[in-house]
N, C-alpha and C. Protein backbone atom coordinates (compact mmCIF):
# COMPACT_ATOMS: atom_id res chain seq x y z
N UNK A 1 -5.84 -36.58 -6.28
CA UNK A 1 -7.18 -36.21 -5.84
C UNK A 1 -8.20 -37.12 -6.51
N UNK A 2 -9.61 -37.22 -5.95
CA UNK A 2 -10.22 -38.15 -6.52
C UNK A 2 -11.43 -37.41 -7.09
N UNK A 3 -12.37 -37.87 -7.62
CA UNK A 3 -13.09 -36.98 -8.22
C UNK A 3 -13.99 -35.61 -7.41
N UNK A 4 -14.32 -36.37 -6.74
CA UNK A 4 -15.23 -35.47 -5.81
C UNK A 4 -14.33 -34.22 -5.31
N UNK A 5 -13.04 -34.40 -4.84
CA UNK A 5 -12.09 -33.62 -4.57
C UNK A 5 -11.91 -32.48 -5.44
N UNK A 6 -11.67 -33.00 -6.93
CA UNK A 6 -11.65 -32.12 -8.13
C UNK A 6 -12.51 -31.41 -8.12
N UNK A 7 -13.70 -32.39 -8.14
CA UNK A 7 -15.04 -31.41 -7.98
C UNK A 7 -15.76 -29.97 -7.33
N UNK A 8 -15.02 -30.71 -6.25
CA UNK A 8 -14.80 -29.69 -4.98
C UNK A 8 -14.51 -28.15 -5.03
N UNK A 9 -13.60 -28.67 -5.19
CA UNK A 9 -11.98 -27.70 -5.72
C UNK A 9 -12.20 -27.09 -6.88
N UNK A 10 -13.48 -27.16 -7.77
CA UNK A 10 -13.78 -26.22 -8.78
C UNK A 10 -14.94 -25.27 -8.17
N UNK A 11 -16.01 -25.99 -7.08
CA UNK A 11 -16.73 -24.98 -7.02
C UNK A 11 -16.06 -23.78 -5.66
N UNK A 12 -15.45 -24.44 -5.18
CA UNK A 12 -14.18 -23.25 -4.85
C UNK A 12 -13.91 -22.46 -5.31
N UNK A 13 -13.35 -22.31 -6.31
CA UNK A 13 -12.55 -21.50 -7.49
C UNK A 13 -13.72 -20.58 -7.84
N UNK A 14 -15.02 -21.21 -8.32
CA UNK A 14 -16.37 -20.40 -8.96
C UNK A 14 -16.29 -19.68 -7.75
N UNK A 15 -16.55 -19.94 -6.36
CA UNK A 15 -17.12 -18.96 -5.23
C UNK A 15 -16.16 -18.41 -5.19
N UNK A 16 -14.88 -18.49 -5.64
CA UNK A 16 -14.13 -17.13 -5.21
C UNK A 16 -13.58 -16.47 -6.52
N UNK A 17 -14.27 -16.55 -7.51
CA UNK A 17 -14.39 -15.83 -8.28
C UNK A 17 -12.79 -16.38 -9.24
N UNK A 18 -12.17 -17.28 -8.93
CA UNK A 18 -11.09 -17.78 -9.76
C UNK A 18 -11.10 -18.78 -11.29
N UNK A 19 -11.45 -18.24 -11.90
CA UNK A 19 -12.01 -18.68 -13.43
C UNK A 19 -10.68 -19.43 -13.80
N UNK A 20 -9.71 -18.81 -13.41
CA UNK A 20 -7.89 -19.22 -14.08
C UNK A 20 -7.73 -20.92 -13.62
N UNK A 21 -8.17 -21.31 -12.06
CA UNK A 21 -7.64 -22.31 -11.59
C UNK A 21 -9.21 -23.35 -11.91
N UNK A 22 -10.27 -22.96 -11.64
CA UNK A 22 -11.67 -23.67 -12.36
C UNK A 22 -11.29 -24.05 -13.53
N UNK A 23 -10.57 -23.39 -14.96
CA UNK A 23 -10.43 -23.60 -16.08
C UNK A 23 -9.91 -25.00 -16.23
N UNK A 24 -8.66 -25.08 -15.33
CA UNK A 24 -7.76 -26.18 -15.73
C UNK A 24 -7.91 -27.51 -15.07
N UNK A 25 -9.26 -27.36 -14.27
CA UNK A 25 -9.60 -29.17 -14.30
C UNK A 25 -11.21 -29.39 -15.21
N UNK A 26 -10.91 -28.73 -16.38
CA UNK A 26 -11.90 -29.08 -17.20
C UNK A 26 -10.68 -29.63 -18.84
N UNK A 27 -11.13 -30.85 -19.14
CA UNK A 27 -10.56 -31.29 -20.32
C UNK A 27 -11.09 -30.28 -21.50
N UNK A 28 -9.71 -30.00 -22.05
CA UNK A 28 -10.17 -29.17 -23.41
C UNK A 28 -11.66 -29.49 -24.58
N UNK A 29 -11.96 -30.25 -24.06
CA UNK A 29 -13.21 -31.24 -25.29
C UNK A 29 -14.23 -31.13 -24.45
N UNK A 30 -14.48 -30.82 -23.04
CA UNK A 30 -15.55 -30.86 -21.88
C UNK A 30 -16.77 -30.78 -22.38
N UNK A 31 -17.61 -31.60 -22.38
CA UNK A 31 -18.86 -31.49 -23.29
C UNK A 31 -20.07 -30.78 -21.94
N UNK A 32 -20.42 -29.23 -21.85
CA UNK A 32 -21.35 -29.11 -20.82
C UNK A 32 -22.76 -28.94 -21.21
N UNK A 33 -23.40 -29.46 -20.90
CA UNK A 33 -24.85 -29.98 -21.09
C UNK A 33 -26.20 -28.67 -20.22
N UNK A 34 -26.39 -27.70 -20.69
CA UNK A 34 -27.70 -27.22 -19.23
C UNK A 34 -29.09 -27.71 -20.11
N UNK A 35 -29.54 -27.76 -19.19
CA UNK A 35 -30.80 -29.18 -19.95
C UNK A 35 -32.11 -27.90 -20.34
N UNK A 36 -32.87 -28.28 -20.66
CA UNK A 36 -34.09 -27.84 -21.27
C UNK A 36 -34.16 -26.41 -22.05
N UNK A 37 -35.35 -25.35 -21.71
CA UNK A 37 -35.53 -24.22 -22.57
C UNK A 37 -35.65 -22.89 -21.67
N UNK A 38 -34.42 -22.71 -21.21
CA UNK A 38 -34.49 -20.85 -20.19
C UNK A 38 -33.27 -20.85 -21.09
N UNK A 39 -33.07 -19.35 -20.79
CA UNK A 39 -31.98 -18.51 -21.85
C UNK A 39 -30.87 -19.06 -21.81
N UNK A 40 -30.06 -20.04 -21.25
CA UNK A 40 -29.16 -19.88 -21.14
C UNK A 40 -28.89 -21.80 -21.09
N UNK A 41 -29.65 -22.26 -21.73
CA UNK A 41 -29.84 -23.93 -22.28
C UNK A 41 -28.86 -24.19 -23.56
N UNK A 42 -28.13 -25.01 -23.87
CA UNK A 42 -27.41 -25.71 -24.49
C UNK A 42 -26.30 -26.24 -24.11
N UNK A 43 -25.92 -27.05 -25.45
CA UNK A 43 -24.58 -27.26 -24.94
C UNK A 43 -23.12 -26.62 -25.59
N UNK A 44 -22.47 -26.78 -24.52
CA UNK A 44 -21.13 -25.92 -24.68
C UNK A 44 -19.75 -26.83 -24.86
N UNK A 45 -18.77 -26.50 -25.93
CA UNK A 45 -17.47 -27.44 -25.63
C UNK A 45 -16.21 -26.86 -24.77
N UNK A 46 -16.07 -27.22 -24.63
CA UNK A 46 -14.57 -26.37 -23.74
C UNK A 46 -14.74 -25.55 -22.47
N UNK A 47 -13.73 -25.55 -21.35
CA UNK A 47 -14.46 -24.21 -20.54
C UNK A 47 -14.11 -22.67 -21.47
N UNK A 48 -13.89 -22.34 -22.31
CA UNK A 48 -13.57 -21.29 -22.30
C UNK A 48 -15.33 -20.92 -23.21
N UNK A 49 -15.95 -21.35 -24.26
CA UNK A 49 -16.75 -21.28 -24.58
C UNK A 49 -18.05 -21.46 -23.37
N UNK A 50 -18.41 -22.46 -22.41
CA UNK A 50 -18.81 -22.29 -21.14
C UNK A 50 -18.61 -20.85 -20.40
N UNK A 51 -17.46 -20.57 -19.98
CA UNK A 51 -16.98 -19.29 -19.27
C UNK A 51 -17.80 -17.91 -20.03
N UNK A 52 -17.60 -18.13 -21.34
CA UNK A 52 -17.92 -16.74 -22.02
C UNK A 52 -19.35 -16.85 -22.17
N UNK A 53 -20.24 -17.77 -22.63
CA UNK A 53 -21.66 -17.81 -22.73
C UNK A 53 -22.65 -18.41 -21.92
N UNK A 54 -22.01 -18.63 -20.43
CA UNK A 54 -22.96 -19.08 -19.48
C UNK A 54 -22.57 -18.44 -18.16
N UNK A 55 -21.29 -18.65 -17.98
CA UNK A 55 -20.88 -18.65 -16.70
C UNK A 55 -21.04 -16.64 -16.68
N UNK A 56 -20.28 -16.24 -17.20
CA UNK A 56 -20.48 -14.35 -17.52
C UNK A 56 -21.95 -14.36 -17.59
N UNK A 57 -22.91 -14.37 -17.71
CA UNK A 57 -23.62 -14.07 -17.83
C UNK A 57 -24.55 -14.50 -16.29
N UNK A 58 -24.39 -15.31 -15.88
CA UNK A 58 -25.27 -16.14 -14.64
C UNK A 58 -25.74 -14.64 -13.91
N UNK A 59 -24.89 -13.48 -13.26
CA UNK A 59 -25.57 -12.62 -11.68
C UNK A 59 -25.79 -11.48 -13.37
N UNK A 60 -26.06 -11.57 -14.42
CA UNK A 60 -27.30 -10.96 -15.77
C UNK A 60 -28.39 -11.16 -15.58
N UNK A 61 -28.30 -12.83 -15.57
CA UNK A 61 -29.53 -12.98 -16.37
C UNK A 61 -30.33 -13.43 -15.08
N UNK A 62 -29.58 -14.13 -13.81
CA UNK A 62 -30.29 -14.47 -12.43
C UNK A 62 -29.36 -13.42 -11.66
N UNK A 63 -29.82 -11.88 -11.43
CA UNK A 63 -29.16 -11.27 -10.42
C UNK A 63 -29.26 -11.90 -8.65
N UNK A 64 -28.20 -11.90 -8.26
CA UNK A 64 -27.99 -12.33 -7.04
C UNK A 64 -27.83 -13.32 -7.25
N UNK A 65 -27.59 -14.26 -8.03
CA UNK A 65 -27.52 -16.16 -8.26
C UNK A 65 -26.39 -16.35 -7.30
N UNK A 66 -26.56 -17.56 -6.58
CA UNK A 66 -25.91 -18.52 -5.43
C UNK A 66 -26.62 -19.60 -5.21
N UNK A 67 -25.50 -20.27 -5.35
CA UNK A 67 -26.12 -22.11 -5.15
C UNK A 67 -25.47 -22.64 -3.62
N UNK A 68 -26.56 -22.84 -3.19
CA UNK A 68 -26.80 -23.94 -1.78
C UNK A 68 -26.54 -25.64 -1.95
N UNK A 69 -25.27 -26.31 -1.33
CA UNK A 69 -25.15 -27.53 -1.86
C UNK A 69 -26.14 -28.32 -0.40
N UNK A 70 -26.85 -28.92 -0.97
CA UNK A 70 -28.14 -30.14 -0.49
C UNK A 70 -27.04 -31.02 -0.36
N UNK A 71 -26.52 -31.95 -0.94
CA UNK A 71 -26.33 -32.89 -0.93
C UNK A 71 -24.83 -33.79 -2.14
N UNK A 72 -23.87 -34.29 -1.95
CA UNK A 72 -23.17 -35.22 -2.83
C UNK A 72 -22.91 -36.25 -3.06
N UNK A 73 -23.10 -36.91 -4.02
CA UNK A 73 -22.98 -38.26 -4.06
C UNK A 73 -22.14 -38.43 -5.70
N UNK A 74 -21.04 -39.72 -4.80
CA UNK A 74 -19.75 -39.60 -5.92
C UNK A 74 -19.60 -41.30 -6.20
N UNK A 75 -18.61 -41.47 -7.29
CA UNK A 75 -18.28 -42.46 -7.15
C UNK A 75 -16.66 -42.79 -7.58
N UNK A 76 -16.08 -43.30 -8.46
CA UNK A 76 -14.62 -42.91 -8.84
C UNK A 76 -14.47 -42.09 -10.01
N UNK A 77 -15.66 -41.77 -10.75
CA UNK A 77 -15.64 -41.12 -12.03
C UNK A 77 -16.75 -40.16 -11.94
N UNK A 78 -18.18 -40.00 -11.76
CA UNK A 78 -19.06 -39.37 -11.42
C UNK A 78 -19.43 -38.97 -9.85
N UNK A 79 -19.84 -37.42 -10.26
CA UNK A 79 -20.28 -37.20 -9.27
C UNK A 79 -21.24 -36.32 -9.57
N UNK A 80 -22.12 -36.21 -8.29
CA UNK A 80 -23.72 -35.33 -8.32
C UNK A 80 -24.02 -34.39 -7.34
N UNK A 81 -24.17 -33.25 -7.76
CA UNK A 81 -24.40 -32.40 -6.65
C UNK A 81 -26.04 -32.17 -6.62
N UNK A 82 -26.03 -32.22 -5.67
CA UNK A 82 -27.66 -31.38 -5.28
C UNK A 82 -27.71 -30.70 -4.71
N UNK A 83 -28.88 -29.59 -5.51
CA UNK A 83 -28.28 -27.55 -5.24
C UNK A 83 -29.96 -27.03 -5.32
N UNK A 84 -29.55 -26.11 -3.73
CA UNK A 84 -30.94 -25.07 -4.07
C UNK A 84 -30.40 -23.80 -4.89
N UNK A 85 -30.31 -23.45 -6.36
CA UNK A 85 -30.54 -22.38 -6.60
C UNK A 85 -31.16 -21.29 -5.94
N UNK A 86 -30.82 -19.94 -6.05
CA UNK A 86 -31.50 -18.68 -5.58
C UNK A 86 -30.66 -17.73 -6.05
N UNK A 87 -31.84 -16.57 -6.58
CA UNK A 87 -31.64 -15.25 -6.97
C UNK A 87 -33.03 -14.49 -6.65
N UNK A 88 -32.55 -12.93 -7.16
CA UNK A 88 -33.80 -12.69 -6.74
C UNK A 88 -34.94 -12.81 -8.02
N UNK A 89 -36.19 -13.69 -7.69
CA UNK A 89 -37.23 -14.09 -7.97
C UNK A 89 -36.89 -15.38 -8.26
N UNK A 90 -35.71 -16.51 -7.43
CA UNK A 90 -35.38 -17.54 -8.19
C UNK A 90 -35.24 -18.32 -6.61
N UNK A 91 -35.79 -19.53 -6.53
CA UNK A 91 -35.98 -20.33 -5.54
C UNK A 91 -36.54 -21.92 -6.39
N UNK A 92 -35.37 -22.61 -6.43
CA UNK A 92 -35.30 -23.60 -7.31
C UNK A 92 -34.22 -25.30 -6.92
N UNK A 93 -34.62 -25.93 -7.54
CA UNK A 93 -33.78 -27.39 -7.26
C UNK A 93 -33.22 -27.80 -8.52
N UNK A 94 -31.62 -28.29 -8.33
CA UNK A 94 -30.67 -28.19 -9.54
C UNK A 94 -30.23 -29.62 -9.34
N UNK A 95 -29.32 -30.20 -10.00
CA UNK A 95 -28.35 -31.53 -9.72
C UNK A 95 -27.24 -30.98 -11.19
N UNK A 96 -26.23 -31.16 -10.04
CA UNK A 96 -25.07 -31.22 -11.07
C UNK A 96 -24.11 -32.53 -11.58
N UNK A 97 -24.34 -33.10 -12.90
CA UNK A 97 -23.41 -34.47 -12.76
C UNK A 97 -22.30 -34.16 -13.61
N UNK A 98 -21.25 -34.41 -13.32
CA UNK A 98 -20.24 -34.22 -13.84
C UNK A 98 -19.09 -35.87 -13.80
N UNK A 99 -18.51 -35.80 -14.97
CA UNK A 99 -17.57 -37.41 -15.10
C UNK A 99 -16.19 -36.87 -15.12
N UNK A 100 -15.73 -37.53 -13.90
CA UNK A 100 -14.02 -37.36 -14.34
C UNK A 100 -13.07 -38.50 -14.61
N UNK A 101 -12.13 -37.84 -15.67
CA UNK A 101 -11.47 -38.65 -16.04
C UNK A 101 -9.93 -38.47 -16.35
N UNK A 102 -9.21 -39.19 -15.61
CA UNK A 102 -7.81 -38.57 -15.49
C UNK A 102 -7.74 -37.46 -15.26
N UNK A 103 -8.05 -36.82 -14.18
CA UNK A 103 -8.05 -35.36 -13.19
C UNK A 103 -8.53 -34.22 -13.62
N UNK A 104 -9.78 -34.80 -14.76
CA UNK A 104 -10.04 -33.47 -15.36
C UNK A 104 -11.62 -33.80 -15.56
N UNK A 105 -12.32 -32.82 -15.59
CA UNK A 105 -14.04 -32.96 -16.02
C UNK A 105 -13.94 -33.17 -17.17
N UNK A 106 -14.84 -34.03 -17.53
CA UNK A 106 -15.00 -34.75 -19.33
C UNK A 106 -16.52 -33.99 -19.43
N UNK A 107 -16.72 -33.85 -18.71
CA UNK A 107 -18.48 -34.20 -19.28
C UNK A 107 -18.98 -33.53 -17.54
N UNK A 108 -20.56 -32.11 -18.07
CA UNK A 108 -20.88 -31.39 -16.58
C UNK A 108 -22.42 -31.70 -17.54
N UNK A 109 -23.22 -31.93 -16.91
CA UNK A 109 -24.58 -32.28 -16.84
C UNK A 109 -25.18 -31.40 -16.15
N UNK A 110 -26.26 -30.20 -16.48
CA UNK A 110 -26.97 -29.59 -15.56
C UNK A 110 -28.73 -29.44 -15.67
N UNK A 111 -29.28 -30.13 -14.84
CA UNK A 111 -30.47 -30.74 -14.34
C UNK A 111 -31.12 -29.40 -13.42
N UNK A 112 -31.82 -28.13 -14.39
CA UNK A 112 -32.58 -27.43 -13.15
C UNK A 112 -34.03 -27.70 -13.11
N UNK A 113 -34.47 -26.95 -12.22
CA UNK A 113 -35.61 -26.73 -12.54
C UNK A 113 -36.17 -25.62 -13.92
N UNK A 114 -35.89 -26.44 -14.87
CA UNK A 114 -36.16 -25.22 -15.95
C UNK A 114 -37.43 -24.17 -16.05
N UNK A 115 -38.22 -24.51 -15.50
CA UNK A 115 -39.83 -23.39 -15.80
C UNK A 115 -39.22 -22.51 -14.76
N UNK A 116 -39.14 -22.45 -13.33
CA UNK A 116 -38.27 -21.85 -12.79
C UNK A 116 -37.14 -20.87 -12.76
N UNK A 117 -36.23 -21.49 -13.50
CA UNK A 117 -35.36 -20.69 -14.13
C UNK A 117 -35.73 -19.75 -15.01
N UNK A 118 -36.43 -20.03 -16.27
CA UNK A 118 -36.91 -19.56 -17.39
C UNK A 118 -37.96 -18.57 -16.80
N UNK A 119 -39.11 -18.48 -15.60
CA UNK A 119 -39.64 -17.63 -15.17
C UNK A 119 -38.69 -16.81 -14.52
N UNK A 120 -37.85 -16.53 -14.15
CA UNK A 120 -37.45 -15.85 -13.20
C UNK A 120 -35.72 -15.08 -14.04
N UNK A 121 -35.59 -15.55 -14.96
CA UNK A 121 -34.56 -15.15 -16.03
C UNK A 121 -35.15 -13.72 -16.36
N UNK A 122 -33.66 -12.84 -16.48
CA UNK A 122 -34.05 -11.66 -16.80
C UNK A 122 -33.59 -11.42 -18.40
């Protein structure tokens, strides 16, 4: 599979609620990045530290959260999603970059609209 594929194939797993098969195309060292200052900003190593302090928490802290994919653009190692966020009181623009490397995510970059987020965070 090539990256975008991987890519793919994880936010699969998130929409259907499969954390087990999402887990294992993230490299144990996965450095995830959510950028600026709403509750739920820093960075995380591993998916399992990710899983427990971001991902559990997302339909908390943004009830109803679902991401709308805009747009992808890949290349053999990176790729970028562009996402309308929405929850309720949340109507927002995201980019997700993520690097793969040998069939696994090294590195997830997340680009929201932070005032946005951070207003509308419960």
């Amino acid at each position: 599979m090539n990256a975008k594929e991987i890519v793919l194939g994880g936010y699969q797993n998130f929409a259907e609620g499969d954390l087990v098969s999402l887990a294992k195309i993230y490299h144990p060292e996965c450095k995830i990045t959510v950028n600026r200052k709403h509750k739920l900003s820093g960075v995380y190593v591993g998916f399992q530290e990710f899983a427990e302090n971001f991902l559990s928490k997302l339909n908390e802290t943004w009830p109803g959260f679902e991401l709308e994919i805009e747009k992808v653009v890949a290349d053999t190692t990176d790729v970028c999603f562009f996402f309308n966020p929405t929850a309720h009181g949340l109507s927002a623009k995201s980019i997700h970059h993520f690097v793969v490397k040998d069939g696994l995510e090294v590195e997830f970059n997340i680009y929201d609209d932070s005032q946005s987020m951070a207003d509308a965070a419960h």
